[in-house]
Protein backbone atom coordinates (compact mmCIF):
# COMPACT_ATOMS: atom_id res chain seq x y z
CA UNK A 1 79.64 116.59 75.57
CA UNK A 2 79.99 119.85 78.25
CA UNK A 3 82.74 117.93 79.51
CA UNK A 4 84.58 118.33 76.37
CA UNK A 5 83.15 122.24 76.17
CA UNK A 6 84.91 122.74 79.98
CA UNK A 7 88.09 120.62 78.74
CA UNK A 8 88.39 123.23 75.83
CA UNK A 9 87.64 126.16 78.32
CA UNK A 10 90.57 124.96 80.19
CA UNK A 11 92.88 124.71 77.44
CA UNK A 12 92.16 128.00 75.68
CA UNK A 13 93.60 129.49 78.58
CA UNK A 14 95.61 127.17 80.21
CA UNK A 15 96.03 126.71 84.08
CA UNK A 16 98.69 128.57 85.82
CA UNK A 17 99.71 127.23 89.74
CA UNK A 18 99.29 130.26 92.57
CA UNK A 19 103.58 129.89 92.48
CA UNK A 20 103.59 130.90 88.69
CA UNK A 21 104.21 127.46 87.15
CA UNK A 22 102.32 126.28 84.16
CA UNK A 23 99.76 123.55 85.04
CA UNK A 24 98.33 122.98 81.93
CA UNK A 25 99.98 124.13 78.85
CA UNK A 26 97.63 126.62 76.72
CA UNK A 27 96.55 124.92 73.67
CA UNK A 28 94.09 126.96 71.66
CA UNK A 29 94.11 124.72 68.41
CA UNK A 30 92.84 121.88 71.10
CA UNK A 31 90.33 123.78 72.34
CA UNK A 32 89.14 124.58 69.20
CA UNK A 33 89.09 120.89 68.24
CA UNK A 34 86.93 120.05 71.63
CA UNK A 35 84.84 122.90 70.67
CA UNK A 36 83.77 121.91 67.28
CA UNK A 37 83.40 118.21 68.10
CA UNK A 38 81.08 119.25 71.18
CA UNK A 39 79.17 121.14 68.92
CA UNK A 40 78.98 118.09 66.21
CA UNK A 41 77.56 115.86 69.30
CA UNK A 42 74.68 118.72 70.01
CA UNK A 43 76.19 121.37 71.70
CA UNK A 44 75.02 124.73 71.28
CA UNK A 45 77.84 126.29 73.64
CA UNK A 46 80.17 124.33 72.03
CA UNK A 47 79.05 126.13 68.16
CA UNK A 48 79.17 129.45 70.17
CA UNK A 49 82.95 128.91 71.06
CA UNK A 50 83.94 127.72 67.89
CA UNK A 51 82.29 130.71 66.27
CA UNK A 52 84.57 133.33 68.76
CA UNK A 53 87.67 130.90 67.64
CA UNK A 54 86.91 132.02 64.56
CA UNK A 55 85.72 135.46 65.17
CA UNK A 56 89.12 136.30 66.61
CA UNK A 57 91.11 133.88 65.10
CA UNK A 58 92.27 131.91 68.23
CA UNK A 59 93.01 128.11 67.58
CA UNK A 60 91.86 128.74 63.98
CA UNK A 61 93.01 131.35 61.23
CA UNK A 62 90.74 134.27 62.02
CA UNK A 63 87.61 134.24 59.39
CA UNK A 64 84.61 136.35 60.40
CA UNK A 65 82.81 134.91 57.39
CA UNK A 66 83.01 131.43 58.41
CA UNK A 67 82.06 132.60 61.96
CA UNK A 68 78.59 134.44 60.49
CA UNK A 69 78.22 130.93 58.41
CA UNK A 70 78.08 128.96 61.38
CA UNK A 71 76.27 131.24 63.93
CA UNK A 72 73.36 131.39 61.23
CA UNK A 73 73.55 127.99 60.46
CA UNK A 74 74.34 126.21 63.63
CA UNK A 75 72.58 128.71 65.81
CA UNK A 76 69.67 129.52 64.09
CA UNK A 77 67.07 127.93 66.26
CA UNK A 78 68.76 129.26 69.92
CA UNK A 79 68.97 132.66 71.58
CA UNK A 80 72.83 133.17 70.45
């Protein structure tokens, strides 16, 4: 499960060589997929990301009512 919450990490932002060449493409709708199914499986840090996705509408269509929903639904019993 973290694996796919560092898998995500990586392709929100993508990987760029030292030389300037793309490593691993940036694919924020990905990440946002390997977010929410980490957070499905148990994952806490995998609710938080998907609740910045959708806080600032990266991977997703920007909806800061959908990110309260799940931060008081999916986060309710950690430390946020």
């Amino acid at each position: 499960v973290e694996a796919m919450v560092s898998a995500g990490a990586i392709l929100h932002q993508g990987v760029i060589s030292p030389q300037g060449s793309v490593i691993i493409e940036r694919d924020q709708r990905r990440a946002f997929e390997l977010y929410q199914q980490a957070g499905e499986l148990g994952s806490t840090e995998g609710w938080r990301n998907v609740v910045a996705c959708y806080a600032m509408g990266e991977g997703v269509k920007k909806d800061i009512d959908m990110a309260k929903h799940i931060a008081k639904t999916m986060l309710k019993d950690t430390d946020r």
